[in-house]
C-alpha atoms as a PDB file:
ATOM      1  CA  UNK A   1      20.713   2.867  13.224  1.00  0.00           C
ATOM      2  CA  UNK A   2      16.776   3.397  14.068  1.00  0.00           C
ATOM      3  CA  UNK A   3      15.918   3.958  17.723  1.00  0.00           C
ATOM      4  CA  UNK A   4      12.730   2.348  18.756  1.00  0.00           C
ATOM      5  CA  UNK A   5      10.697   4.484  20.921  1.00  0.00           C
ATOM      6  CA  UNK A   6       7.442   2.981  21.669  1.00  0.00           C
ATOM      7  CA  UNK A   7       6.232  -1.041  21.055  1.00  0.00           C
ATOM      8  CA  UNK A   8       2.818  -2.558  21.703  1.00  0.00           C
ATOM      9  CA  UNK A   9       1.599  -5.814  21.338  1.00  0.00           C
ATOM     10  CA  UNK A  10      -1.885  -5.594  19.406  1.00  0.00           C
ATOM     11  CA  UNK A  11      -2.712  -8.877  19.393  1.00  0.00           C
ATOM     12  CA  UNK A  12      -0.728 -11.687  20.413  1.00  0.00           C
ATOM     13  CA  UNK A  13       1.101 -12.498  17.226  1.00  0.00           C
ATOM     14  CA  UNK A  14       1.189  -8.842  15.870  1.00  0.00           C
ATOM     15  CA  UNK A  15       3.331  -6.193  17.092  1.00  0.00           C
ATOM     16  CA  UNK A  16       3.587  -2.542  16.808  1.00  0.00           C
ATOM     17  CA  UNK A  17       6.445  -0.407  16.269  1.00  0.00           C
ATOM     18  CA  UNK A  18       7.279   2.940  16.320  1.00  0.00           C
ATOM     19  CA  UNK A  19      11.090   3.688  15.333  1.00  0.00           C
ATOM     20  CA  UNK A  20      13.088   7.568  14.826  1.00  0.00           C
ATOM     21  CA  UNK A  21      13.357   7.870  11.048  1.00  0.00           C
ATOM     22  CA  UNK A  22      13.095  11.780  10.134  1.00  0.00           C
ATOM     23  CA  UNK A  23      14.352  11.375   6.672  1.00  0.00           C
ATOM     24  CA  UNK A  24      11.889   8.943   5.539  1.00  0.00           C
ATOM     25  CA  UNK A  25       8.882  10.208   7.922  1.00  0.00           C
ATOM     26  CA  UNK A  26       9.572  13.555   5.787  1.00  0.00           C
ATOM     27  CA  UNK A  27       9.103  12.109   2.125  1.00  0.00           C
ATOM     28  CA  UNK A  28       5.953   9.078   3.583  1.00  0.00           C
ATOM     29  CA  UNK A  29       3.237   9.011   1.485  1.00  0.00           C
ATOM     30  CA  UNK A  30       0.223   6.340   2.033  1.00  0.00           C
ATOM     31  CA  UNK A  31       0.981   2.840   0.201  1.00  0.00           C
ATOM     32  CA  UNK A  32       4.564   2.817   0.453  1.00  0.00           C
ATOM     33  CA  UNK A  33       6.889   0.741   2.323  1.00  0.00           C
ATOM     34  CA  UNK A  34      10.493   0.408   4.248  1.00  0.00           C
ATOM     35  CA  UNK A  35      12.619  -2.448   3.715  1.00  0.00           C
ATOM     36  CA  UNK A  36      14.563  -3.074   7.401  1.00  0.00           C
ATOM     37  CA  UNK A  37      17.506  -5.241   8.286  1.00  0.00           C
ATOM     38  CA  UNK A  38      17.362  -5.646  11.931  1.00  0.00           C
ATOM     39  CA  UNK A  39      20.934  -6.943  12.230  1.00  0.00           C
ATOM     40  CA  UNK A  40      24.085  -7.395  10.226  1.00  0.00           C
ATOM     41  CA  UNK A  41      23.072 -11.041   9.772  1.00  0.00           C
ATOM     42  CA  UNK A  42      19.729 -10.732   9.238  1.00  0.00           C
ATOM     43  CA  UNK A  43      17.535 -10.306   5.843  1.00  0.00           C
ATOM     44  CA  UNK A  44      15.847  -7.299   4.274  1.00  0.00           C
ATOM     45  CA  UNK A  45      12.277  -7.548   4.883  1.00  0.00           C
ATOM     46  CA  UNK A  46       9.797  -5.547   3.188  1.00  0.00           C
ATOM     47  CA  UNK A  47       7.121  -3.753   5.365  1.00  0.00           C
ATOM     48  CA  UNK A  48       3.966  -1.447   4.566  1.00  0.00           C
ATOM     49  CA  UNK A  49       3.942   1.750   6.280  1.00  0.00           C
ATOM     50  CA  UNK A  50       1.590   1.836   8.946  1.00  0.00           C
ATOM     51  CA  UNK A  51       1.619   5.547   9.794  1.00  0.00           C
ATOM     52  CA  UNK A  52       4.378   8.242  10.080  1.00  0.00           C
ATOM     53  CA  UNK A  53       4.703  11.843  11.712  1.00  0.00           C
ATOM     54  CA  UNK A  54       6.822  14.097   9.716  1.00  0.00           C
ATOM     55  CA  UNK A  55       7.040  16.444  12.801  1.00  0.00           C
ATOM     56  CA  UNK A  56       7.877  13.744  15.213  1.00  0.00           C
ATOM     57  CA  UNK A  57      10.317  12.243  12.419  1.00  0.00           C
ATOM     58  CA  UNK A  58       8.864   8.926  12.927  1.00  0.00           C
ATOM     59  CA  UNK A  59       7.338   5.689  11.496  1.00  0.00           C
ATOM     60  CA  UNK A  60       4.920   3.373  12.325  1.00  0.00           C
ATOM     61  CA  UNK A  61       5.260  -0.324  11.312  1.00  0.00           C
ATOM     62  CA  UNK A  62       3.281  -3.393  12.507  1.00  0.00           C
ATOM     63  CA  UNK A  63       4.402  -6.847  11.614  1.00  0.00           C
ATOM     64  CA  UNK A  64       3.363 -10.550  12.681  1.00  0.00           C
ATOM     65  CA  UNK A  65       5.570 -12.928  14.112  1.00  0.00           C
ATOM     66  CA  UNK A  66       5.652 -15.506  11.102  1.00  0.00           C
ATOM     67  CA  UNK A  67       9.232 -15.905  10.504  1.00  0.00           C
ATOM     68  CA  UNK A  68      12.867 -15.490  11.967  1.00  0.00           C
ATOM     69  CA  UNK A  69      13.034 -11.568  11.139  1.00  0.00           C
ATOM     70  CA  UNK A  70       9.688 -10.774  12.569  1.00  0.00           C
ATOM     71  CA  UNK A  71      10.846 -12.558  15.615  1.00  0.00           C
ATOM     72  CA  UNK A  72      13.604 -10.959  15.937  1.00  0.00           C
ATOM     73  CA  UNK A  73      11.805  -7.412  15.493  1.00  0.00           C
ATOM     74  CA  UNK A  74       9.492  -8.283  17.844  1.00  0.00           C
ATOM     75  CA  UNK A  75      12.299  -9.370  20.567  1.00  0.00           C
ATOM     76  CA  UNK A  76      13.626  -6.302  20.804  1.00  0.00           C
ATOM     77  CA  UNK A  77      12.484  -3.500  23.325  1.00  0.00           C
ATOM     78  CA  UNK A  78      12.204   0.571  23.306  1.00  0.00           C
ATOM     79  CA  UNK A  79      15.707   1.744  23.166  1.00  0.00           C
ATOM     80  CA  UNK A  80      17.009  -0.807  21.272  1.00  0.00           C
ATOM     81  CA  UNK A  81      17.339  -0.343  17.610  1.00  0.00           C
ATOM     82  CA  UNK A  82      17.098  -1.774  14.062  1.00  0.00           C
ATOM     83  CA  UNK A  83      20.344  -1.398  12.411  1.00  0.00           C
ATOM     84  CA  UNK A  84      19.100  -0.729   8.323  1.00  0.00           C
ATOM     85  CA  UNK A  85      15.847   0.809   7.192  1.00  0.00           C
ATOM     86  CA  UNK A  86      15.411   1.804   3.324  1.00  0.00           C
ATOM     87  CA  UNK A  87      12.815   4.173   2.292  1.00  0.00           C
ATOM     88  CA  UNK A  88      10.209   5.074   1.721  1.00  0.00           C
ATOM     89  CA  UNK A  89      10.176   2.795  -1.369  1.00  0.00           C
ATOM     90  CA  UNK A  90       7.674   1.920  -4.135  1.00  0.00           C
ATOM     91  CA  UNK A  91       4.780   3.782  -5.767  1.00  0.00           C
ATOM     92  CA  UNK A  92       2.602   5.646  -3.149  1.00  0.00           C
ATOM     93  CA  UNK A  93      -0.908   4.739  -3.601  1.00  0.00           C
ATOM     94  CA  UNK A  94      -3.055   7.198  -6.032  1.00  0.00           C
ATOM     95  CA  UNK A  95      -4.990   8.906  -3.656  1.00  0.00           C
ATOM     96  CA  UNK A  96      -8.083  11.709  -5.759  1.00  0.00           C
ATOM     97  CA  UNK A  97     -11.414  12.042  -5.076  1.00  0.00           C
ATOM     98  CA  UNK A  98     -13.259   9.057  -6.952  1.00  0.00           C
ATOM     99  CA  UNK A  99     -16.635   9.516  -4.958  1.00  0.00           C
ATOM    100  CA  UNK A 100     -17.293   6.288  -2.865  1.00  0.00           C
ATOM    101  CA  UNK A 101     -14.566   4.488  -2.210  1.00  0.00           C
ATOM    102  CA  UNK A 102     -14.696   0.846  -0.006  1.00  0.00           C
ATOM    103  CA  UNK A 103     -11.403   0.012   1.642  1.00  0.00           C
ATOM    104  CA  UNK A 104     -11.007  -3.275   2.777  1.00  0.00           C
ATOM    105  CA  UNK A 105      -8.508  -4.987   5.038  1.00  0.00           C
ATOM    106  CA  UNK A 106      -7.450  -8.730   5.786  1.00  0.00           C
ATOM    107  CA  UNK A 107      -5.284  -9.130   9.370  1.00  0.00           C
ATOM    108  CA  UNK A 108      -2.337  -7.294   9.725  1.00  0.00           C
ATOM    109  CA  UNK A 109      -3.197  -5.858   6.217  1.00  0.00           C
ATOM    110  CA  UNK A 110      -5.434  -3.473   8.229  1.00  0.00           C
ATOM    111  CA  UNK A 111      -2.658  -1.439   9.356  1.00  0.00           C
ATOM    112  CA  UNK A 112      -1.409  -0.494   5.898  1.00  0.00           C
ATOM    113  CA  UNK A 113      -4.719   0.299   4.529  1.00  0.00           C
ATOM    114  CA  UNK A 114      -5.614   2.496   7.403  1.00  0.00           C
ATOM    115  CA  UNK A 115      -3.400   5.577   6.295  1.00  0.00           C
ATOM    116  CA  UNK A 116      -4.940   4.861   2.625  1.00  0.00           C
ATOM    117  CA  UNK A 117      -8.411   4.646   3.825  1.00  0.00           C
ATOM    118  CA  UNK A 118      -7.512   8.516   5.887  1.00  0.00           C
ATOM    119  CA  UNK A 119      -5.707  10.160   2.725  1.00  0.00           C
ATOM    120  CA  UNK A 120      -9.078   9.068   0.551  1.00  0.00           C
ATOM    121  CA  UNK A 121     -11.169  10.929   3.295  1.00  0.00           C
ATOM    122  CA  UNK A 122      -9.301  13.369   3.234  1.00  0.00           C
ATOM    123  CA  UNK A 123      -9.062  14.038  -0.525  1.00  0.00           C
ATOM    124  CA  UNK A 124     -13.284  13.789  -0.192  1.00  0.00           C
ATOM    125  CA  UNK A 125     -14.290  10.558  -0.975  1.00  0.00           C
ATOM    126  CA  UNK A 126     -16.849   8.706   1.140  1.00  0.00           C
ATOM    127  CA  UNK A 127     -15.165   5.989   3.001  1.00  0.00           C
ATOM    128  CA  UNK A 128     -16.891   2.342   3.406  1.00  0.00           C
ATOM    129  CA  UNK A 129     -14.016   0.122   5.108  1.00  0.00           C
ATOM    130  CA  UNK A 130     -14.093  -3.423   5.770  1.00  0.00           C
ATOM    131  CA  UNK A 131     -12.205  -5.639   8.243  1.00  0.00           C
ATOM    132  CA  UNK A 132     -11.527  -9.085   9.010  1.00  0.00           C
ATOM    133  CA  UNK A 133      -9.254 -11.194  10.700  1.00  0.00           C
ATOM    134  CA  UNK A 134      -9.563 -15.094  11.484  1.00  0.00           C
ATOM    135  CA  UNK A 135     -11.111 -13.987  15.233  1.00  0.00           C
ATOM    136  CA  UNK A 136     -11.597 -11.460  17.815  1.00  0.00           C
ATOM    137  CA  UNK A 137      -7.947 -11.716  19.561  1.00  0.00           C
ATOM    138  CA  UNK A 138      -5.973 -11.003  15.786  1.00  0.00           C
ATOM    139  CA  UNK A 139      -8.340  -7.920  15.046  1.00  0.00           C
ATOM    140  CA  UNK A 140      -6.920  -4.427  15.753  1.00  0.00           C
ATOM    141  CA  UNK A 141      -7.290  -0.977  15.190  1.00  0.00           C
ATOM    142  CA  UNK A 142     -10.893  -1.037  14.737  1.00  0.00           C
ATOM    143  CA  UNK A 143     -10.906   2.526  16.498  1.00  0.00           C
ATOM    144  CA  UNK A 144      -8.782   4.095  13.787  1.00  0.00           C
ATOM    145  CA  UNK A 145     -10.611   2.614  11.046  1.00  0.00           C
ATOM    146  CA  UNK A 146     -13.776   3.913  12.582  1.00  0.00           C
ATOM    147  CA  UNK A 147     -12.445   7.341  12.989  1.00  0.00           C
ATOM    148  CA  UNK A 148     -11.234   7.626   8.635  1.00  0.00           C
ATOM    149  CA  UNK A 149     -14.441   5.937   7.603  1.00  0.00           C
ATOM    150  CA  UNK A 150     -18.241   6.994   6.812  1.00  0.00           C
ATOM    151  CA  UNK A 151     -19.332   3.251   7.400  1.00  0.00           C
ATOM    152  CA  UNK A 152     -17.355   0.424   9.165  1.00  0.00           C
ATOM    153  CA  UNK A 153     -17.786  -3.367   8.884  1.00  0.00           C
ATOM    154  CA  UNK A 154     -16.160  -5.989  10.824  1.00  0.00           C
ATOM    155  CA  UNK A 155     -15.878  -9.635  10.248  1.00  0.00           C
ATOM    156  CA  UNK A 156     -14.455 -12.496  12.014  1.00  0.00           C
ATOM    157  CA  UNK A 157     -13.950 -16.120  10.390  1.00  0.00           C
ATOM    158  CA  UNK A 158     -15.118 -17.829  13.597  1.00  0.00           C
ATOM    159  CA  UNK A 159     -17.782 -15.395  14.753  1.00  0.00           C
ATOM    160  CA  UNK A 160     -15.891 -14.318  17.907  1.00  0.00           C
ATOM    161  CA  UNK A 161     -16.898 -10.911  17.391  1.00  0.00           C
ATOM    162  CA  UNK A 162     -19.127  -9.059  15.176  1.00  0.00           C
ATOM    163  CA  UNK A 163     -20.249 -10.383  11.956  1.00  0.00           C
ATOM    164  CA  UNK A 164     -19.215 -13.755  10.897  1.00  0.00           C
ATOM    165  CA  UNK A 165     -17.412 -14.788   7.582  1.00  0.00           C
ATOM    166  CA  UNK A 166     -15.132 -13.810   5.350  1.00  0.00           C
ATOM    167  CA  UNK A 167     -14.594  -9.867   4.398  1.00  0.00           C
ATOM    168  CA  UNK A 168     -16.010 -10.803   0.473  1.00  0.00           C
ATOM    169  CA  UNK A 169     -19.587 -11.337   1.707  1.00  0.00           C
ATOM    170  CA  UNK A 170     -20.027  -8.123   3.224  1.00  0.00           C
ATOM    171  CA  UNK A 171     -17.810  -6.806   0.097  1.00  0.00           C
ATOM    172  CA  UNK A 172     -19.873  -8.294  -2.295  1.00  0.00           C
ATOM    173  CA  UNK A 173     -23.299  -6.732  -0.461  1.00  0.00           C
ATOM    174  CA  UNK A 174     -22.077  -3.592  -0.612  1.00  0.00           C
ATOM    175  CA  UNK A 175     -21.538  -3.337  -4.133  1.00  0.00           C
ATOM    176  CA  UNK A 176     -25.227  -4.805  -4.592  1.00  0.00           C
ATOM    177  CA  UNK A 177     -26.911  -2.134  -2.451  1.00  0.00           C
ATOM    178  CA  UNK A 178     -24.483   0.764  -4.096  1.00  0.00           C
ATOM    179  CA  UNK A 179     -23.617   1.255  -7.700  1.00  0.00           C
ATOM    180  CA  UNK A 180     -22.153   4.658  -6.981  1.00  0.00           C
ATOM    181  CA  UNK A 181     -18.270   2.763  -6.151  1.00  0.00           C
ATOM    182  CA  UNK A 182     -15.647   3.330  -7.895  1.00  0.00           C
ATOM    183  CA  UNK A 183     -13.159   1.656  -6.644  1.00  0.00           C
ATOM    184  CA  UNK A 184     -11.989  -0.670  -4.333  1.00  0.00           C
ATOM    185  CA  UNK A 185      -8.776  -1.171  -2.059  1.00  0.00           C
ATOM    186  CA  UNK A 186      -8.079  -4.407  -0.934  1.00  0.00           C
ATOM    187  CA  UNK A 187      -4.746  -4.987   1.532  1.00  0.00           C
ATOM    188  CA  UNK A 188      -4.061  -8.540   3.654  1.00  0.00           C
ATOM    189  CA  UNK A 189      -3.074 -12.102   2.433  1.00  0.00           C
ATOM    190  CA  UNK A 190      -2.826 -12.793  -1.365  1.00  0.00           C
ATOM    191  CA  UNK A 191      -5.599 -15.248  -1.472  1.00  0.00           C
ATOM    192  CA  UNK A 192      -7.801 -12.734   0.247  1.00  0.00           C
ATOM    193  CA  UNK A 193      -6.893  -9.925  -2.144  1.00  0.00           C
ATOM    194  CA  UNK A 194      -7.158 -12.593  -5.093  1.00  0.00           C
ATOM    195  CA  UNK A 195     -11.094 -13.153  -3.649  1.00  0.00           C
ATOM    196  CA  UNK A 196     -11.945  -9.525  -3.290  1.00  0.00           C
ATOM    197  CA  UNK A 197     -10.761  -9.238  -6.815  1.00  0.00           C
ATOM    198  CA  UNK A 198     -12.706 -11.849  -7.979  1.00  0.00           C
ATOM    199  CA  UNK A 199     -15.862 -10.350  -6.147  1.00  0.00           C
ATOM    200  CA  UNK A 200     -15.390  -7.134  -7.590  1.00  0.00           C
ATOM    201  CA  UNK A 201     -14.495  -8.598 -11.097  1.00  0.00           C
ATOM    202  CA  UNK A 202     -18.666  -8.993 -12.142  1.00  0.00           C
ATOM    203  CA  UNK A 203     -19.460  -5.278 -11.418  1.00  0.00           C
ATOM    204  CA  UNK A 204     -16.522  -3.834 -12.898  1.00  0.00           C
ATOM    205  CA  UNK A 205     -15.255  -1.917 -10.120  1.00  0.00           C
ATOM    206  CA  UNK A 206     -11.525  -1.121  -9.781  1.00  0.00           C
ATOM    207  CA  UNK A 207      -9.633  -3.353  -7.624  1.00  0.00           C
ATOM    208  CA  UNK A 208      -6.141  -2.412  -6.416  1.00  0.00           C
ATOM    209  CA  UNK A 209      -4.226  -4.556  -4.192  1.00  0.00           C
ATOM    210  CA  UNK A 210      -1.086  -4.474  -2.309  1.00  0.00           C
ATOM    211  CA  UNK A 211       1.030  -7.093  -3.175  1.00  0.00           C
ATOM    212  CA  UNK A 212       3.281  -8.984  -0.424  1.00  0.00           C
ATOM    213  CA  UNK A 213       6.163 -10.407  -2.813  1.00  0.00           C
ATOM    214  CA  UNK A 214       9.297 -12.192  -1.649  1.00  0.00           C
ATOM    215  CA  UNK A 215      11.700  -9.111  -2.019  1.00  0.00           C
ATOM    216  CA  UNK A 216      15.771  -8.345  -1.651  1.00  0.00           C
ATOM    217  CA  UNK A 217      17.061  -4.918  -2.216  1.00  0.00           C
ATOM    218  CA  UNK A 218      13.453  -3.483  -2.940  1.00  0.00           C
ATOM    219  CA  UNK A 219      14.981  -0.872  -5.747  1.00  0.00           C
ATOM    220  CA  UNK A 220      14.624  -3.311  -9.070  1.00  0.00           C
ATOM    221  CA  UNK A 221      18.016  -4.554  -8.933  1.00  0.00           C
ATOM    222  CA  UNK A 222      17.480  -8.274  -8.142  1.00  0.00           C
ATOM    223  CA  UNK A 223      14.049  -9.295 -10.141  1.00  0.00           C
ATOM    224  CA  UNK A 224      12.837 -11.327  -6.639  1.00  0.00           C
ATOM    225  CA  UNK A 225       9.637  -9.720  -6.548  1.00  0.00           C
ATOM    226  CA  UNK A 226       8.906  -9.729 -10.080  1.00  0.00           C
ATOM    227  CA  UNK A 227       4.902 -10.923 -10.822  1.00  0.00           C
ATOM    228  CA  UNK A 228       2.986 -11.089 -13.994  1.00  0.00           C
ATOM    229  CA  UNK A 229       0.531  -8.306 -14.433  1.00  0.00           C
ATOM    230  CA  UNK A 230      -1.575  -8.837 -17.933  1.00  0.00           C
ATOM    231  CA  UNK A 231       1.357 -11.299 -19.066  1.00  0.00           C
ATOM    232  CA  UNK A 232       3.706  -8.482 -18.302  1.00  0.00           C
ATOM    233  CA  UNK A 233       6.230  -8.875 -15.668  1.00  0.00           C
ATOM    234  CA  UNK A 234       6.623  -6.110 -13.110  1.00  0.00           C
ATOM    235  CA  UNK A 235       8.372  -6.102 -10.548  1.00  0.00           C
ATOM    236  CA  UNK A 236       6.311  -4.885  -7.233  1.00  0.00           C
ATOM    237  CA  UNK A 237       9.440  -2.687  -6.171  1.00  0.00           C
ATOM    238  CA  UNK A 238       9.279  -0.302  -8.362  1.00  0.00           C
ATOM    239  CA  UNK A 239       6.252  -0.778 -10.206  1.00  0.00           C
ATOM    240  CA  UNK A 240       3.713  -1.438  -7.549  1.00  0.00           C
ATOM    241  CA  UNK A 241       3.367  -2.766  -4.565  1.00  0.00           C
ATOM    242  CA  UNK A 242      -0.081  -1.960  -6.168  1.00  0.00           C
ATOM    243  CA  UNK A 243      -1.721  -3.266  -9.115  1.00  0.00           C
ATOM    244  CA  UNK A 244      -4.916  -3.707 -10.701  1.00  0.00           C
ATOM    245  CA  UNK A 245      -5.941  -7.089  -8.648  1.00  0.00           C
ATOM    246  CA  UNK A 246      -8.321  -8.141 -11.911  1.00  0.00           C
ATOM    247  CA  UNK A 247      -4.817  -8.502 -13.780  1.00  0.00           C
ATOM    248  CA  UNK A 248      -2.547  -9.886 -11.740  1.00  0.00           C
ATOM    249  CA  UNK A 249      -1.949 -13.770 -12.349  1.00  0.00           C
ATOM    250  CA  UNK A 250      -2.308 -14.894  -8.878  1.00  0.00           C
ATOM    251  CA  UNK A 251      -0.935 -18.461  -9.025  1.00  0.00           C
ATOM    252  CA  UNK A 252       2.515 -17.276 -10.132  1.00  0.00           C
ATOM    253  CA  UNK A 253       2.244 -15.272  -7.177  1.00  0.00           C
ATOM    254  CA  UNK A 254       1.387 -17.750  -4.802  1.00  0.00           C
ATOM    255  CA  UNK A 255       3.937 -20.182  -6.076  1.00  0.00           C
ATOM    256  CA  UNK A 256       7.095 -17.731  -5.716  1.00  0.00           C
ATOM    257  CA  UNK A 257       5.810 -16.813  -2.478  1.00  0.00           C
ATOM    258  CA  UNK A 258       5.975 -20.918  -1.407  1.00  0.00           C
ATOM    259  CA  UNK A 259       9.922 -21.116  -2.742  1.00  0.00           C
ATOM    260  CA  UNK A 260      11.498 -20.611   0.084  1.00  0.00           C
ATOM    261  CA  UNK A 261       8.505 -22.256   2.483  1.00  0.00           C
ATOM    262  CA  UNK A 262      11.156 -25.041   3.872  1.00  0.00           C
ATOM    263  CA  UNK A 263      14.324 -22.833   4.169  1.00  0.00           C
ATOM    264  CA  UNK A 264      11.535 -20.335   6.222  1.00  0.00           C
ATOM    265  CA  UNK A 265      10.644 -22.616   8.703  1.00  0.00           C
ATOM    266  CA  UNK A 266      14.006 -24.232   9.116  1.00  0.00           C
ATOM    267  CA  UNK A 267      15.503 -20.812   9.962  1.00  0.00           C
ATOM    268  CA  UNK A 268      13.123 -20.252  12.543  1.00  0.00           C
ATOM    269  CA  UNK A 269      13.724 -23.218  14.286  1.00  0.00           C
ATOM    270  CA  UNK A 270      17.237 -22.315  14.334  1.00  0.00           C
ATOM    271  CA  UNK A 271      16.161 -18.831  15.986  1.00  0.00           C
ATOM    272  CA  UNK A 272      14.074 -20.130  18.201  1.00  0.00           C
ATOM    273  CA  UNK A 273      16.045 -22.836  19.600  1.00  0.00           C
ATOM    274  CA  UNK A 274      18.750 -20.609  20.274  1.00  0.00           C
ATOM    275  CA  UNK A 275      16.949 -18.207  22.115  1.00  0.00           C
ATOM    276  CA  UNK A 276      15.259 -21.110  23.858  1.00  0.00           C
ATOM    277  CA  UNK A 277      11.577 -20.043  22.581  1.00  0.00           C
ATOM    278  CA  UNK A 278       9.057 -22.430  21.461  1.00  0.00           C
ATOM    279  CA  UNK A 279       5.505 -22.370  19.741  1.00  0.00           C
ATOM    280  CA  UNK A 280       4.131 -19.123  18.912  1.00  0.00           C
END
């Protein structure tokens, strides 16, 4: 079992979690992700590392309450603990020194792009990262951001707070104004990675994205989380979770992601009922 030793609530649907895990803290590397089973009759969820301390033998995770296992994560308190975490699994993001790098992040995908925007600084790149979340009270972690980046930009959707729109317009400016990128990271919802792909797509800039599959045993065993990259089919597992966003067929993805839409939200009723919650 993983102890949970310090929680915060950085916005009010998105929660941060820091659990003991010295094994997987050890072998971390930016881009990968855990797959955690917070009870014996839960599901495996898949979740991007947020940050890790090898010395401190933990990991970081941050997760928003949108269905019954992120509610149940988020119920529970420091001291309590999650009773299965696997990892750290997939392909850990190729991190060299490409020059000028823009990172960009979409609401809770903030937190996984934030140790990938640090290990590009830190390999020598110049760092131009982007966030965005739908307003001011779901943006977090500005602060860190700031501190891995040579230039930040914030957006919100409504205009609550600094710039308004959507994180492809100030995307799209900076590859105007700069011709010296080289690539381009983009982490948060699938139809906001699809869009930064397709802004990047004209100046043929590299695009990788993380992608958010619906996923099982997270070791290539099942085929759940299989997507078609080029008209080949991966499976984001063990091949990714990134891939080349100007390849990957984005309506397959967004239809297996919908399969289970009705079983989702029934199941959290369920939860939610029982524990005598409603709403958010």
């Amino acid at each position: 079992m993983f102890k949970i030793i310090a929680k915060e609530k950085l916005c009010p649907v998105i929660d941060f979690i820091k659990i003991t895990a010295p094994a997987v803290a050890k072998k971390a590397k930016a881009g990968q992700f855990v797959v955690i089973r917070v009870d014996e009759v839960g599901e495996r969820i898949p979740l991007t590392l947020a940050d890790w301390d090898e010395k401190e033998g933990t990991l970081s995770l941050v997760a928003m309450r949108v269905g019954t296992t992120t509610f149940k994560l988020s119920s529970l308190n420091v001291g309590d603990h999650i009773l299965d975490l696997s990892g750290p699994l997939g392909l850990p993001s190729e991190i060299a020194n490409f020059g000028t790098v823009v990172c960009v992040g979409g609401g809770v995908g903030v937190a996984p792009v934030y140790p990938i925007a640090r290990a590009l600084k830190q390999a020598g790149n110049e760092v131009i990262s982007i966030i965005g979340a739908r307003s001011k009270d779901l943006l977090f972690w500005e602060d860190r951001l700031r501190s891995v980046s040579d230039e930040l930009i914030v957006t919100t959707d409504d205009g609550s707070y600094a710039r308004k729109g959507l994180v492809t317009n100030p995307l799209k400016e900076v590859l105007e104004r700069d011709q010296r990128i080289s690539r381009v990271i983009a982490i948060g919802p699938a139809i906001m990675m699809k869009f930064c792909s397709l802004t990047t797509k004209p100046f043929g800039v590299a695009t990788i994205v993380s992608l958010n599959a619906i996923m099982v045993d997270g070791t290539g065993m099942c085929g759940c989380c299989r997507v078609s990259i080029d008209g080949v089919t991966k499976f984001v597992c063990v091949n990714g979770p990134e891939f080349d966003g100007h390849h990957v067929d984005w309506d397959l993805l967004f239809t297996r992601q919908r399969i289970f839409c009705d079983e989702e939200k029934r199941s959290l009723e369920l939860w939610k009922a029982h524990h005598g919650q409603t709403g958010e």
